[in-house]
N, C-alpha and C. Protein backbone atom coordinates (compact mmCIF):
# COMPACT_ATOMS: atom_id res chain seq x y z
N UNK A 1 -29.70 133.32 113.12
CA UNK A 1 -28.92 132.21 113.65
C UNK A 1 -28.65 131.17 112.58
N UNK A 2 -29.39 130.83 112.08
CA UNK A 2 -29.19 129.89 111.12
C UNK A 2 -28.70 129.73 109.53
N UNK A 3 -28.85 131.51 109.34
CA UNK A 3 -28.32 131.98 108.37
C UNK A 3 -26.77 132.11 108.16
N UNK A 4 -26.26 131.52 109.52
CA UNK A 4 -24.71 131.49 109.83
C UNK A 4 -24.02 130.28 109.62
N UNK A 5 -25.05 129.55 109.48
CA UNK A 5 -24.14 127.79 108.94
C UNK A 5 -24.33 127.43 107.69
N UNK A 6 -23.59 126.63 107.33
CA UNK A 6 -23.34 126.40 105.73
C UNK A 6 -23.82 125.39 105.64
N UNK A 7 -24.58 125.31 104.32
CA UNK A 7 -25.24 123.43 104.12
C UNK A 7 -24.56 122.71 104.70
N UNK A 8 -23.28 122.65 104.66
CA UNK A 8 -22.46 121.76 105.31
C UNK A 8 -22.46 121.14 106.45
N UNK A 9 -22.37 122.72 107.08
CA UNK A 9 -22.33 122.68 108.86
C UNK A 9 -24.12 122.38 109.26
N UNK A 10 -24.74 122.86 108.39
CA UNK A 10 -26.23 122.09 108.72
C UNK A 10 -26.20 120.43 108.82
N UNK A 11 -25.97 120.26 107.56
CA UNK A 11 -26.36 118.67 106.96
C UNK A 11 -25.25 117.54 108.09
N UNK A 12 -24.11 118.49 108.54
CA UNK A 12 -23.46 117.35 110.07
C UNK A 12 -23.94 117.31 110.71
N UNK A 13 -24.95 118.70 111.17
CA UNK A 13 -25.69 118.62 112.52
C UNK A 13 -26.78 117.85 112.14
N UNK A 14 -27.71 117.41 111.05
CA UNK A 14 -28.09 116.65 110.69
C UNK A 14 -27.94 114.98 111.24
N UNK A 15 -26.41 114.79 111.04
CA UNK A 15 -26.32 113.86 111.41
C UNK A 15 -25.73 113.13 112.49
N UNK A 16 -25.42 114.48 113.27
CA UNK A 16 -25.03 114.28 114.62
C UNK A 16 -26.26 113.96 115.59
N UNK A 17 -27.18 114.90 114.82
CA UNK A 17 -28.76 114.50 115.74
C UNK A 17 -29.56 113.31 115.55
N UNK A 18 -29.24 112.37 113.82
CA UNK A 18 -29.54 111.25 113.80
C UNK A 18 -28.34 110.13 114.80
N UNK A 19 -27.14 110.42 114.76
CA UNK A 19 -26.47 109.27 115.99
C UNK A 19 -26.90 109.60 117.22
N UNK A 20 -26.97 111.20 117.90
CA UNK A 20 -27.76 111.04 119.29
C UNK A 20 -29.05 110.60 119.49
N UNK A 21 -29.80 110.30 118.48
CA UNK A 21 -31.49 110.43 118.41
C UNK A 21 -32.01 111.36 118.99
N UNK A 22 -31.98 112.76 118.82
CA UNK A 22 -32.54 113.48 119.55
C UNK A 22 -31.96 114.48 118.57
N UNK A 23 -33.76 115.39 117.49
CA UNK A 23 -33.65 116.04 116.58
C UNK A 23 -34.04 117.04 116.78
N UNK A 24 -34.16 117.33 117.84
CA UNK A 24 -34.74 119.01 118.52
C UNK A 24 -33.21 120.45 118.21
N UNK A 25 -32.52 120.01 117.96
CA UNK A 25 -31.45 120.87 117.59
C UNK A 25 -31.56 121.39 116.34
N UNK A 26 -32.21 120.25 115.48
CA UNK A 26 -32.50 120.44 113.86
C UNK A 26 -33.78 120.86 113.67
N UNK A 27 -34.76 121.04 114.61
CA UNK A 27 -35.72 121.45 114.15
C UNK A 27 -35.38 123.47 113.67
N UNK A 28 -34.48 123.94 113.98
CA UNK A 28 -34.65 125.38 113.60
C UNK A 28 -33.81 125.12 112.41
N UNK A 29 -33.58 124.64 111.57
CA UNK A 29 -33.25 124.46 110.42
C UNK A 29 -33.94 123.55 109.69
N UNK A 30 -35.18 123.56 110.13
CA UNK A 30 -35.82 123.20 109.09
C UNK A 30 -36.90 124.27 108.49
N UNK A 31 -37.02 124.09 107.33
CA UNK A 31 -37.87 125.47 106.01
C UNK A 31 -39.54 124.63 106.79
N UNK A 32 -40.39 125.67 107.24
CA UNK A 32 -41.94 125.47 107.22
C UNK A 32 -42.20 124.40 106.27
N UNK A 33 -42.25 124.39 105.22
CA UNK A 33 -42.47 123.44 103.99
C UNK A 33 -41.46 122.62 103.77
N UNK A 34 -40.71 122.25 104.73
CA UNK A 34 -39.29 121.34 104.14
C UNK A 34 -40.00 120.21 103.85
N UNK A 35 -39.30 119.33 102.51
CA UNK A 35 -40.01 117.97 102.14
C UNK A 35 -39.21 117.05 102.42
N UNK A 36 -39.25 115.49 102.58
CA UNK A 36 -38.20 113.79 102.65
C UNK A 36 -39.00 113.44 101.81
N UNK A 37 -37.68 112.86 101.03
CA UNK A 37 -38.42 111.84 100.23
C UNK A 37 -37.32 110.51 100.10
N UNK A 38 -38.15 109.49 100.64
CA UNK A 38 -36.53 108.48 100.55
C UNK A 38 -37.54 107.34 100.37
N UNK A 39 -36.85 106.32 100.52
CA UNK A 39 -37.17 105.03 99.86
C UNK A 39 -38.26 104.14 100.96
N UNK A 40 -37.86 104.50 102.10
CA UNK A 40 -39.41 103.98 102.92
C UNK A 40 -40.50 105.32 103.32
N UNK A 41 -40.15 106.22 102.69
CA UNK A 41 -41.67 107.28 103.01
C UNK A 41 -41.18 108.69 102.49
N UNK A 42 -42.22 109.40 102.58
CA UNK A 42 -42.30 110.99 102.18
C UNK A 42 -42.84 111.79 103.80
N UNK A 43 -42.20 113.17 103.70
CA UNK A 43 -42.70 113.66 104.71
C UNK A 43 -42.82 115.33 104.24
N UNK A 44 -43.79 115.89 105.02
CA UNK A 44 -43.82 117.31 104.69
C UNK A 44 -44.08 118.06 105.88
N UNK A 45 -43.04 119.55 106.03
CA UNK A 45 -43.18 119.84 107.49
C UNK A 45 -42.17 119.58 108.40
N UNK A 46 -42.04 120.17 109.20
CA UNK A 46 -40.97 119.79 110.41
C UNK A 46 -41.56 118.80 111.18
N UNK A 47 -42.91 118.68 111.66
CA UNK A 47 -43.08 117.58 112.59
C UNK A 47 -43.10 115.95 112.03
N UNK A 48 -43.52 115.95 110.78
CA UNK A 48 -43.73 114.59 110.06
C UNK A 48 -41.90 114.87 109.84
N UNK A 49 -41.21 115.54 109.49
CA UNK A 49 -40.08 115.32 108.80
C UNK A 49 -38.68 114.81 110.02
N UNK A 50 -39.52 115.26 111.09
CA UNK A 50 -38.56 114.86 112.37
C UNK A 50 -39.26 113.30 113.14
N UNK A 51 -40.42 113.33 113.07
CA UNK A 51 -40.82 111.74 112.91
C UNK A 51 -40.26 111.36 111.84
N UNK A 52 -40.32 110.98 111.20
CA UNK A 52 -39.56 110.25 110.13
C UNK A 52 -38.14 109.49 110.40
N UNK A 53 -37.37 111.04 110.75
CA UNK A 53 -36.08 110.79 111.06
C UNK A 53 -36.15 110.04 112.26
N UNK A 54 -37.06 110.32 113.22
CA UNK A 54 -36.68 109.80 114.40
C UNK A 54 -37.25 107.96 114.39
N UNK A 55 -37.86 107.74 113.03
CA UNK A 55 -38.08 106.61 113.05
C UNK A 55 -36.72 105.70 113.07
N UNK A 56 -36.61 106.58 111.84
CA UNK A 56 -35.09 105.45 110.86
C UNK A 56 -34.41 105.75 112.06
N UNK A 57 -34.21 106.87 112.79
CA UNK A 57 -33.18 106.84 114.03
C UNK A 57 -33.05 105.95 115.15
N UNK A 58 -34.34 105.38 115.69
CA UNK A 58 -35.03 103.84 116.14
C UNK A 58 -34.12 102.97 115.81
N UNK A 59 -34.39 102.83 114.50
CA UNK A 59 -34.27 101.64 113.83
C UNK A 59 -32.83 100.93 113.88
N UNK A 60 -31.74 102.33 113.49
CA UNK A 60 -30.48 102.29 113.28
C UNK A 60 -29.71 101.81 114.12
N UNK A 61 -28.82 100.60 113.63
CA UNK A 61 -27.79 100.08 114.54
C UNK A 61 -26.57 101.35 114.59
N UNK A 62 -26.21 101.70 113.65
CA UNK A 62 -25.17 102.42 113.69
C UNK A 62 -24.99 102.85 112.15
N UNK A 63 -24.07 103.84 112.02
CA UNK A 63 -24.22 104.72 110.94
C UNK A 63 -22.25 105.27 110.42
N UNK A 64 -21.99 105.36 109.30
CA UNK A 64 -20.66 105.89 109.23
C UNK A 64 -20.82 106.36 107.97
N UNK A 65 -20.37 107.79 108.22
CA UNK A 65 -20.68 108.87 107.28
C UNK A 65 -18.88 108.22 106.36
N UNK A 66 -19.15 108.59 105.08
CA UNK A 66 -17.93 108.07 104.32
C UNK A 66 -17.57 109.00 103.25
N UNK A 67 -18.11 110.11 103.16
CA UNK A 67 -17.73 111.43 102.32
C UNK A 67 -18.78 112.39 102.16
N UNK A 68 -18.56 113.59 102.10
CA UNK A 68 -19.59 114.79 102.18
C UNK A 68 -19.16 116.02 100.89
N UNK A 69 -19.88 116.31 100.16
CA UNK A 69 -19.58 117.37 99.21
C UNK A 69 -20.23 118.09 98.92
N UNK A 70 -20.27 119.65 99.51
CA UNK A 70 -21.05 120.34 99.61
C UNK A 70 -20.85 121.78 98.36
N UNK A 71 -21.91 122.70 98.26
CA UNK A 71 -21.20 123.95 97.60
C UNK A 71 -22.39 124.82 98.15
N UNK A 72 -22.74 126.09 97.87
CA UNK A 72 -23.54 126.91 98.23
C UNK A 72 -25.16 126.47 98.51
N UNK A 73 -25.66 125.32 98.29
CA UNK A 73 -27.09 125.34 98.62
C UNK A 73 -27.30 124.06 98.95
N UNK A 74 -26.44 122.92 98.19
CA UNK A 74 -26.48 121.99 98.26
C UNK A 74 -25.75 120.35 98.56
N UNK A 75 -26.03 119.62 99.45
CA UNK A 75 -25.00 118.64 99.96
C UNK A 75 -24.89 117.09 99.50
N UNK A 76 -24.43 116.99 99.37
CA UNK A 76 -24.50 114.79 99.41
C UNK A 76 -23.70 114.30 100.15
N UNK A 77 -24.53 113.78 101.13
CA UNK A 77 -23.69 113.33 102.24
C UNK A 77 -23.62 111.49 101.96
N UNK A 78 -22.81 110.73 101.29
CA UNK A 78 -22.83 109.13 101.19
C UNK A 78 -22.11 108.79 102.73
N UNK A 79 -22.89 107.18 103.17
CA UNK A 79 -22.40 106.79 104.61
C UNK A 79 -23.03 105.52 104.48
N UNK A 80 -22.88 105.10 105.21
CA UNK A 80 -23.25 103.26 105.36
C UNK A 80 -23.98 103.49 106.23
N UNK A 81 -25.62 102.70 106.22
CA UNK A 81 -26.33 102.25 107.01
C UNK A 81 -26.73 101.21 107.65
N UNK A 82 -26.58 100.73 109.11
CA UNK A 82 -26.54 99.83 109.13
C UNK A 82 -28.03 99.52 110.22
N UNK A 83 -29.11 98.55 109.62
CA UNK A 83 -30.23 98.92 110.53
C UNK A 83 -31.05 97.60 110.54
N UNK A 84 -31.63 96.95 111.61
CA UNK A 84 -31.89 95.23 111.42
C UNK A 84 -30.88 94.39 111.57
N UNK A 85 -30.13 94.72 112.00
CA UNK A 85 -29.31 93.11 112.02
C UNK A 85 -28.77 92.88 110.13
N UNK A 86 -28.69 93.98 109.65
CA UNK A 86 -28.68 94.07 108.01
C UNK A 86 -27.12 94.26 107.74
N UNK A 87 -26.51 93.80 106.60
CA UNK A 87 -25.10 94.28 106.55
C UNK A 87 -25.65 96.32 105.86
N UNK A 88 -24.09 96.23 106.14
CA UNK A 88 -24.50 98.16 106.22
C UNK A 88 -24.45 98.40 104.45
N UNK A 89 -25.46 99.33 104.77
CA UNK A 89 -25.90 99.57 103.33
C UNK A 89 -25.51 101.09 102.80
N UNK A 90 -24.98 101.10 101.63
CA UNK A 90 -24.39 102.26 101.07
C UNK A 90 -25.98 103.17 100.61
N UNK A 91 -25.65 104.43 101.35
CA UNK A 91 -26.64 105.32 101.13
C UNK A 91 -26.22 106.80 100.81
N UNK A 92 -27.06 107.32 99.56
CA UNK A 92 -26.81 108.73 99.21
C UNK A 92 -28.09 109.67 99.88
N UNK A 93 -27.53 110.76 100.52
CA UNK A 93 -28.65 111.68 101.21
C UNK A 93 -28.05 113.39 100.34
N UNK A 94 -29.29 113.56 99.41
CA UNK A 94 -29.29 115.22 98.97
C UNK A 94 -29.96 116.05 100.02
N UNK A 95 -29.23 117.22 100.62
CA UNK A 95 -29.82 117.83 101.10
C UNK A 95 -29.96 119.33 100.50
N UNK A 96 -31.30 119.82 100.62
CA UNK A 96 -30.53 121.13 100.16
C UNK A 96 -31.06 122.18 101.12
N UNK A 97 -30.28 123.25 100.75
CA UNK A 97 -30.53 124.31 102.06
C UNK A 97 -30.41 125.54 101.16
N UNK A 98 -31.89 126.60 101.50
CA UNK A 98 -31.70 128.17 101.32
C UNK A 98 -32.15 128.35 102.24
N UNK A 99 -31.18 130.07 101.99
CA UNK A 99 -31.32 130.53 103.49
C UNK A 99 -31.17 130.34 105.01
N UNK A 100 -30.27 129.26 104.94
CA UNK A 100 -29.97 128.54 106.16
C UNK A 100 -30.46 127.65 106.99
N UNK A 101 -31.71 126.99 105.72
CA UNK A 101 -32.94 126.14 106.26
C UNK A 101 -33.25 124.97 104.78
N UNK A 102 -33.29 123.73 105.68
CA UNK A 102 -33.26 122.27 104.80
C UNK A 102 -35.02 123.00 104.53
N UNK A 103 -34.54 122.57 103.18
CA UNK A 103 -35.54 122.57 102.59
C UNK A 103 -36.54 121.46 101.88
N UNK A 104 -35.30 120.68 101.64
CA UNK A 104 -35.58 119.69 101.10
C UNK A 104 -34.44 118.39 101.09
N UNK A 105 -34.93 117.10 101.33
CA UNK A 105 -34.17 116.11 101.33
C UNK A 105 -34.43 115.18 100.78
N UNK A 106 -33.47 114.24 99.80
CA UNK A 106 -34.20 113.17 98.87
C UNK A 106 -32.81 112.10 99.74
N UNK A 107 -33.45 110.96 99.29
CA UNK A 107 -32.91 109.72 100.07
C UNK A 107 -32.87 108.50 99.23
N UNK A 108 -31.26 107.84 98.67
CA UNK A 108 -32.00 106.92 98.26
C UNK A 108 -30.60 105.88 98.19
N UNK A 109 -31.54 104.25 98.35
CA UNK A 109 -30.35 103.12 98.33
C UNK A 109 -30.95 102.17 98.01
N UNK A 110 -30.42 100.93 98.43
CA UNK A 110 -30.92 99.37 98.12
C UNK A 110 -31.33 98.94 99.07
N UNK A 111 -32.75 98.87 99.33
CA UNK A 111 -33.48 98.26 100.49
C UNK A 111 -33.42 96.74 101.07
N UNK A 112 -32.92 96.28 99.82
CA UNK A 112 -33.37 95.02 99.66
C UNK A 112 -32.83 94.04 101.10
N UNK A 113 -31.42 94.36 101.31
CA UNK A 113 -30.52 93.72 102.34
C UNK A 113 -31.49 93.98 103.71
N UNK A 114 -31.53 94.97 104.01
CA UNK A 114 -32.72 96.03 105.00
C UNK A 114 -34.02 95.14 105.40
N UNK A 115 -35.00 94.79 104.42
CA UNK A 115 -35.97 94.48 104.37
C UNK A 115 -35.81 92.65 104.62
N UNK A 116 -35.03 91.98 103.70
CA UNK A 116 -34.76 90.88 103.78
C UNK A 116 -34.36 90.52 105.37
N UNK A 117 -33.70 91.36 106.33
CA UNK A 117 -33.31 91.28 107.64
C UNK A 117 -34.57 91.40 108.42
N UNK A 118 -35.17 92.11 108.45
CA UNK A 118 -36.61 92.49 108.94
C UNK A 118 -37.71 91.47 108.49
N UNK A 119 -37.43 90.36 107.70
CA UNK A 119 -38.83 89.76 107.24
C UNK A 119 -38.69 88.35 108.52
């Protein structure tokens, strides 16, 4: 099943399951050992790696994906985040996928706007 979607078509459903909050669709695309690594935490595993998401998914006022470029394993999906009462913050997400399973995801932006809203 999963060997049938393309990083691509993974890494939307990705983020279709972060605007519904509800990541149970993404859990079969995730690799046993899939890793996060972004700027408020690390995760390893599908269950820490779907907490995680489902934190920042909490958190999030709203989200707008603003370009996606994918090729055989690997994606960058850039989008504005907008989370706290924060102006929306430009964010790069690498995903990568073998075998039809995230394997790994790195995360990274300027917290600063984010955090400054939250203090």
């Amino acid at each position: 099943m999963t060997e049938n979607m393309t990083p691509r078509q993974i890494a939307e459903l990705y983020f279709q399951c972060w605007e519904a909050k509800d990541f149970e669709p993404l859990r079969p695309h995730l690799a046993a050992d899939c890793a996060f690594s972004g700027v408020f935490g690390t995760a390893h595993g599908p269950d820490e790696f779907l907490a995680g998401l489902g934190g920042m998914a909490g958190a999030t006022d709203a989200l707008a994906v603003r370009a996606r470029v994918a090729d055989e394993t690997d994606v960058i999906t850039w989008f504005d985040l907008s989370m706290g009462g924060a102006p929306a913050t430009p964010v790069a997400n690498w995903t990568h996928v073998e075998g039809g399973l995230i394997t790994a995801v790195n995360v990274t932006f300027d917290p600063r706007e984010i955090l400054a809203a939250s203090a």
